[in-house]
Protein backbone atom coordinates (compact mmCIF):
# COMPACT_ATOMS: atom_id res chain seq x y z
CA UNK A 1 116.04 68.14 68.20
CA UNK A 2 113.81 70.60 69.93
CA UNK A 3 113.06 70.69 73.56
CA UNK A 4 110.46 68.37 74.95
CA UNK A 5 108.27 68.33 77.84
CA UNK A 6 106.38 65.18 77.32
CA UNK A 7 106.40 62.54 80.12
CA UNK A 8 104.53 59.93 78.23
CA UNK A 9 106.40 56.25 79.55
CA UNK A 10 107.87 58.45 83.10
CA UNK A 11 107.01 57.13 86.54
CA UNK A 12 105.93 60.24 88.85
CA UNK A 13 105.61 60.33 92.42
CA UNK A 14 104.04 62.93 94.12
CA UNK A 15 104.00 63.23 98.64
CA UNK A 16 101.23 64.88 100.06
CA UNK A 17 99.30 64.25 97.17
CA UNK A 18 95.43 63.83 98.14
CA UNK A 19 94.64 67.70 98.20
CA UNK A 20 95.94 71.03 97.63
CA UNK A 21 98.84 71.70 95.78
CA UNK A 22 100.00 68.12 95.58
CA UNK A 23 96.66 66.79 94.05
CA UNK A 24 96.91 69.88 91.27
CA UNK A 25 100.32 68.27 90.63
CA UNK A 26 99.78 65.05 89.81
CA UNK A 27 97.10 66.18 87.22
CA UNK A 28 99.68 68.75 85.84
CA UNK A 29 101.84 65.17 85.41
CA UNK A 30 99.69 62.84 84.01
CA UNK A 31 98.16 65.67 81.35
CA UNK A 32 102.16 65.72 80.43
CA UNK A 33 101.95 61.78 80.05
CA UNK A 34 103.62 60.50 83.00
CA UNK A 35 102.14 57.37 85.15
CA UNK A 36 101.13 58.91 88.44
CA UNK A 37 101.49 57.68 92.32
CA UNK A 38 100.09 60.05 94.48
CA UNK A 39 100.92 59.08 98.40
CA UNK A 40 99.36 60.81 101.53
CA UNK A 41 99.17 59.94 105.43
CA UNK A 42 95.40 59.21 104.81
CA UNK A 43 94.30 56.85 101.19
CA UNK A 44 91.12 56.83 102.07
CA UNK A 45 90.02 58.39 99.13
CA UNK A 46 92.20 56.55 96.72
CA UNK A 47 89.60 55.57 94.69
CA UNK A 48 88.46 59.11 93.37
CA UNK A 49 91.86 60.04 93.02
CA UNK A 50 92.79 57.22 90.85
CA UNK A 51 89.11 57.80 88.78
CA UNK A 52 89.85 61.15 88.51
CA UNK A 53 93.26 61.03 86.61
CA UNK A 54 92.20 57.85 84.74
CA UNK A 55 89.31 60.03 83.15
CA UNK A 56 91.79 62.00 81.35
CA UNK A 57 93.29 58.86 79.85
CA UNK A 58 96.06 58.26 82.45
CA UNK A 59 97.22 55.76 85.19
CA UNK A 60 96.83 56.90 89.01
CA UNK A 61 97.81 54.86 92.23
CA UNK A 62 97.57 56.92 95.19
CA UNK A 63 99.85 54.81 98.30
CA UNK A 64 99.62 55.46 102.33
CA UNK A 65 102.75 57.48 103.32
CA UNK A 66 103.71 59.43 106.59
CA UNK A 67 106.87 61.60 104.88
CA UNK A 68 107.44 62.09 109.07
CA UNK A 69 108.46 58.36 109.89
CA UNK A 70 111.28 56.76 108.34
CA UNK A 71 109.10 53.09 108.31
CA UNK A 72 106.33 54.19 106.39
CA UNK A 73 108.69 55.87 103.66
CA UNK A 74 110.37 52.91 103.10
CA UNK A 75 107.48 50.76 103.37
CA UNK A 76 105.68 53.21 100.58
CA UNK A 77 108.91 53.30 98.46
CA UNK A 78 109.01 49.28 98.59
CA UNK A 79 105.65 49.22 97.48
CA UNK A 80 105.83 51.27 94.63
CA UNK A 81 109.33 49.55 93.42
CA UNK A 82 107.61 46.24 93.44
CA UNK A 83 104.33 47.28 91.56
CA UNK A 84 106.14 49.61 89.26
CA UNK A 85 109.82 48.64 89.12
CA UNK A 86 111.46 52.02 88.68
CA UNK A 87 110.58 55.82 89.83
CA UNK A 88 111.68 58.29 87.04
CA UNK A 89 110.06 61.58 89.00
CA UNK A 90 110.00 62.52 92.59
CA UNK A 91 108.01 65.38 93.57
CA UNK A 92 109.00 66.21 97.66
CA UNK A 93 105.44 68.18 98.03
CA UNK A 94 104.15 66.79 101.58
CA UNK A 95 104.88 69.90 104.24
CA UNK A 96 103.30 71.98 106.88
CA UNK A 97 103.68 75.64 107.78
CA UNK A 98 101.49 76.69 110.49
CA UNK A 99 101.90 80.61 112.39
CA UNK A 100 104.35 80.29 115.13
CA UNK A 101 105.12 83.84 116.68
CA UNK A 102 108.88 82.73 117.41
CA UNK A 103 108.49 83.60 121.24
CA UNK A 104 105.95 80.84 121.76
CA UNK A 105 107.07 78.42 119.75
CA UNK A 106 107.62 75.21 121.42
CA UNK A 107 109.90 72.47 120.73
CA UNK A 108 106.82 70.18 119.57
CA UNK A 109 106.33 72.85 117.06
CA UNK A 110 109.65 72.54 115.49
CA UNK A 111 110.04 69.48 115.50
CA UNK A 112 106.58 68.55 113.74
CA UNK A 113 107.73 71.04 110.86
CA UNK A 114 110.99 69.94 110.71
CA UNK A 115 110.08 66.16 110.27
CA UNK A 116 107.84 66.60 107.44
CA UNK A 117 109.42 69.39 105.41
CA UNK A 118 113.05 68.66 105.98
CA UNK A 119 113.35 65.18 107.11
CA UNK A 120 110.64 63.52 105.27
CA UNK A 121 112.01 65.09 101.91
CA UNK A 122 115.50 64.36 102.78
CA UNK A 123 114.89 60.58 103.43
CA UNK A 124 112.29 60.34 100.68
CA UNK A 125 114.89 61.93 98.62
CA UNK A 126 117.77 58.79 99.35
CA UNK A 127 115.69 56.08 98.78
CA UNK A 128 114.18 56.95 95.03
CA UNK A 129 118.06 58.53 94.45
CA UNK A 130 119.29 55.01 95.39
CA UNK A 131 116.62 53.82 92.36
CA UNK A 132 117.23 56.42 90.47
CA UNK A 133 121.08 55.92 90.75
CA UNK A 134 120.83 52.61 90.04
CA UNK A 135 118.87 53.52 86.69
CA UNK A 136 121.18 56.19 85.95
CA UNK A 137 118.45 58.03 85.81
CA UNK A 138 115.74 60.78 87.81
CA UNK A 139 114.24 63.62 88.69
CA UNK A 140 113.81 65.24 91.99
CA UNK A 141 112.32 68.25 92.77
CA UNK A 142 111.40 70.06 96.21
CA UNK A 143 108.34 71.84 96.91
CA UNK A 144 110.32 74.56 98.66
CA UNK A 145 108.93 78.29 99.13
CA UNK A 146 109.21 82.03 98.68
CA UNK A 147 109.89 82.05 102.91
CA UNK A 148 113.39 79.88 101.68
CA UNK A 149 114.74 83.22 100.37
CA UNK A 150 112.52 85.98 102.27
CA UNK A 151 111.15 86.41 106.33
CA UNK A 152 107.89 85.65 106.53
CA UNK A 153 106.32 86.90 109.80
CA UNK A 154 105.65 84.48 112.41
CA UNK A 155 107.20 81.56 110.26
CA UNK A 156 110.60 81.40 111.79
CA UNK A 157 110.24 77.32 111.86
CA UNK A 158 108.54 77.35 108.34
CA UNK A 159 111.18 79.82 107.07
CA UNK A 160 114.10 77.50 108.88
CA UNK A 161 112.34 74.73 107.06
CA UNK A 162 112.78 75.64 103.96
CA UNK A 163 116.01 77.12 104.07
CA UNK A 164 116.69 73.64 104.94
CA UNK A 165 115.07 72.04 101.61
CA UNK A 166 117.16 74.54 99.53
CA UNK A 167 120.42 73.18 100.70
CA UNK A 168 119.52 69.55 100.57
CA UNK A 169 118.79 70.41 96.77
CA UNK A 170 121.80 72.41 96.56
CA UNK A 171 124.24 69.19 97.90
CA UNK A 172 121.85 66.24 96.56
CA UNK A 173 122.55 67.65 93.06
CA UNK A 174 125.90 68.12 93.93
CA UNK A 175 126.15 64.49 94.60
CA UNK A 176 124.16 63.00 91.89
CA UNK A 177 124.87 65.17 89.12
CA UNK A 178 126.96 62.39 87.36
CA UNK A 179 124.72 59.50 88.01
CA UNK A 180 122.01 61.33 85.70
CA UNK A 181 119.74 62.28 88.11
CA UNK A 182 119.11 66.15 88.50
CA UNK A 183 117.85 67.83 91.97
CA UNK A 184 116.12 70.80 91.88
CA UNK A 185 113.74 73.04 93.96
CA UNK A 186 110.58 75.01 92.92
CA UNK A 187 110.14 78.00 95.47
CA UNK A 188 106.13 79.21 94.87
CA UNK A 189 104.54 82.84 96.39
CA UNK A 190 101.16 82.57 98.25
CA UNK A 191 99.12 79.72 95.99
CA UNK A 192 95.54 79.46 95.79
CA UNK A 193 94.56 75.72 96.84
CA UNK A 194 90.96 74.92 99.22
CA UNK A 195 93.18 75.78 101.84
CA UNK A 196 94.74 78.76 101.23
CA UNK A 197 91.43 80.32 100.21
CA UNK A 198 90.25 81.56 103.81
CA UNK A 199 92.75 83.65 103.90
CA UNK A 200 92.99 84.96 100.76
CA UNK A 201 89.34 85.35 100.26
CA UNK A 202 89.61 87.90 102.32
CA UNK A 203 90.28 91.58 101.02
CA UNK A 204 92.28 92.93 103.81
CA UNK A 205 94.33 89.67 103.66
CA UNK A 206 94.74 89.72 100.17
CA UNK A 207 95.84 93.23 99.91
CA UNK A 208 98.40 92.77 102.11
CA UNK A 209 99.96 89.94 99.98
CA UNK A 210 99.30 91.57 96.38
CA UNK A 211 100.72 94.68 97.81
CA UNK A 212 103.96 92.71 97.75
CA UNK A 213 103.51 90.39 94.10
CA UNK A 214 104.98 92.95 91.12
CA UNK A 215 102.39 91.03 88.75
CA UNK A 216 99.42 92.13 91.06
CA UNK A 217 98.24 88.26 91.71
CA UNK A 218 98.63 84.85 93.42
CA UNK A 219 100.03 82.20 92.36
CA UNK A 220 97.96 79.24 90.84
CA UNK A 221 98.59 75.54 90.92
CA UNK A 222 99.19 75.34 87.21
CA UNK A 223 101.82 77.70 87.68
CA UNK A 224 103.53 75.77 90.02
CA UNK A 225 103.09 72.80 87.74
CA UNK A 226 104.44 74.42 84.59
CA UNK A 227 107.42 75.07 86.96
CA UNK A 228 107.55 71.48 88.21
CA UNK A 229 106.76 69.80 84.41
CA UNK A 230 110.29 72.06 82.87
CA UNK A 231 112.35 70.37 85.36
CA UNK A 232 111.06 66.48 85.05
CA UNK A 233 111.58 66.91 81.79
CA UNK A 234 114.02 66.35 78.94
CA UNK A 235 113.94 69.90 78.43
CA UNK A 236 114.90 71.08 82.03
CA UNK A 237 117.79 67.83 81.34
CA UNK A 238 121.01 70.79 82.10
CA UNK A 239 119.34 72.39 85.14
CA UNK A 240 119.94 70.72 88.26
CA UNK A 241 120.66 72.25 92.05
CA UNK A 242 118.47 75.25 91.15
CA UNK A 243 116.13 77.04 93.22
CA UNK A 244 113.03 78.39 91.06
CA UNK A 245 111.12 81.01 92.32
CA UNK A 246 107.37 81.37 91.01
CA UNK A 247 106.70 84.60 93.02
CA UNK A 248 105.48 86.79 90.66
CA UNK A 249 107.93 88.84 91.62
CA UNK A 250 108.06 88.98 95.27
CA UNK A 251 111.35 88.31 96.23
CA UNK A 252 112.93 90.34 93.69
CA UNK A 253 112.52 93.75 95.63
């Protein structure tokens, strides 16, 4: 039997999932087969994001979720459990990472970051493992970053962040490994998305981050996809508690 990566029949859920790298996602998941349910603080624009997927032949819910309070998670998760009856995938994507020169950051600062990238995926995390336990079955992974491993300037909250994500992977998958659900993190270098581009549309910017990428680009979303598609799969079945860097290089030197 050779490796497979299809998701046909697999029930995907994707935070922070109405732009950016979260919305590339869940199109990297349904083109692999899986059912999709995208959730975001705002579903305004569920529509188009459900017509959009569903044009390529797949199913697309996208569900109102604040990763940041503990109510709304549960209330999302509840949702999706009754509609759908299982969740096979979880993809912990929803985070922030705003500049914070360490000197001025203020305690609103860390704790904003802190809800949403460690919190939020932590309690996210326990309620589809309970499923997921329960089905003897799942996949988690963690949007985590290159500034897990690395300083990043002015990021000391971001960095501390994501430190923080690698560790909950680390001990989730610790945990679960013998209830057949795996926990890993993907850890992606600077990644073009609408909002990454003012910055790296610029030259000067963008110098100073190729300067420090071995394979002389930026990361796309597909290649954080690729990533994210090996471990949901059957074929990423033996990997679990892993941290995978898709850096280009950067973290190697």
């Amino acid at each position: 039997m050779h490796p497979t990566f299809d998701l046909s029949g697999k029930i995907a859920v994707v935070t922070g999932a109405n732009k950016g790298i979260g919305y590339g996602l869940c199109k990297c998941l349904a083109s692999a087969g899986a059912t999709v349910i995208g959730t975001a603080r705002d579903n305004s624009s569920e529509h188009a994001f459900k017509q959009e997927i569903e044009k390529e032949g797949q199913k697309a819910d996208l569900v109102k979720l604040d990763v940041s309070n503990l109510d709304s998670i549960n209330q999302a998760f509840d949702k999706i459990k009754a509609k759908y009856g299982r969740i096979d995938i979880l993809v912990n994507n929803a985070g922030i990472g705003p500049n914070h020169p360490a000197q001025i950051v203020t305690e609103q600062d860390w704790d904003s970051v802190m809800n949403v990238n460690a919190k939020g995926l932590f309690f996210c995390s326990q309620i589809a493992g309970k499923m997921m336990i329960e089905q003897k079955y799942g996949r988690i992974i963690n949007i985590s970053s290159q500034a897990s491993v690395v300083a990043i300037r002015d990021h000391a909250v971001y960095c501390a962040s994501k430190g923080a994500v690698n560790q909950l992977t680390k001990v989730l998958a610790l945990e679960w490994a013998d209830k057949g659900v795996t926990v890993n993190a993907v850890a992606p270098t600077f990644t073009y998305t609408p909002g990454t581009a003012e910055r790296l549309d610029n030259p000067q910017y963008l110098k100073t981050v190729l300067d420090r990428i071995p394979v002389g680009r930026v990361a796309t979303i597909d290649d954080v996809g690729g990533a994210v598609i090996y471990l949901a799969s059957d074929a990423g079945s033996m990997v679990t508690g892993s941290v995978l860097t898709v850096d280009g290089g950067w973290t190697i030197q």
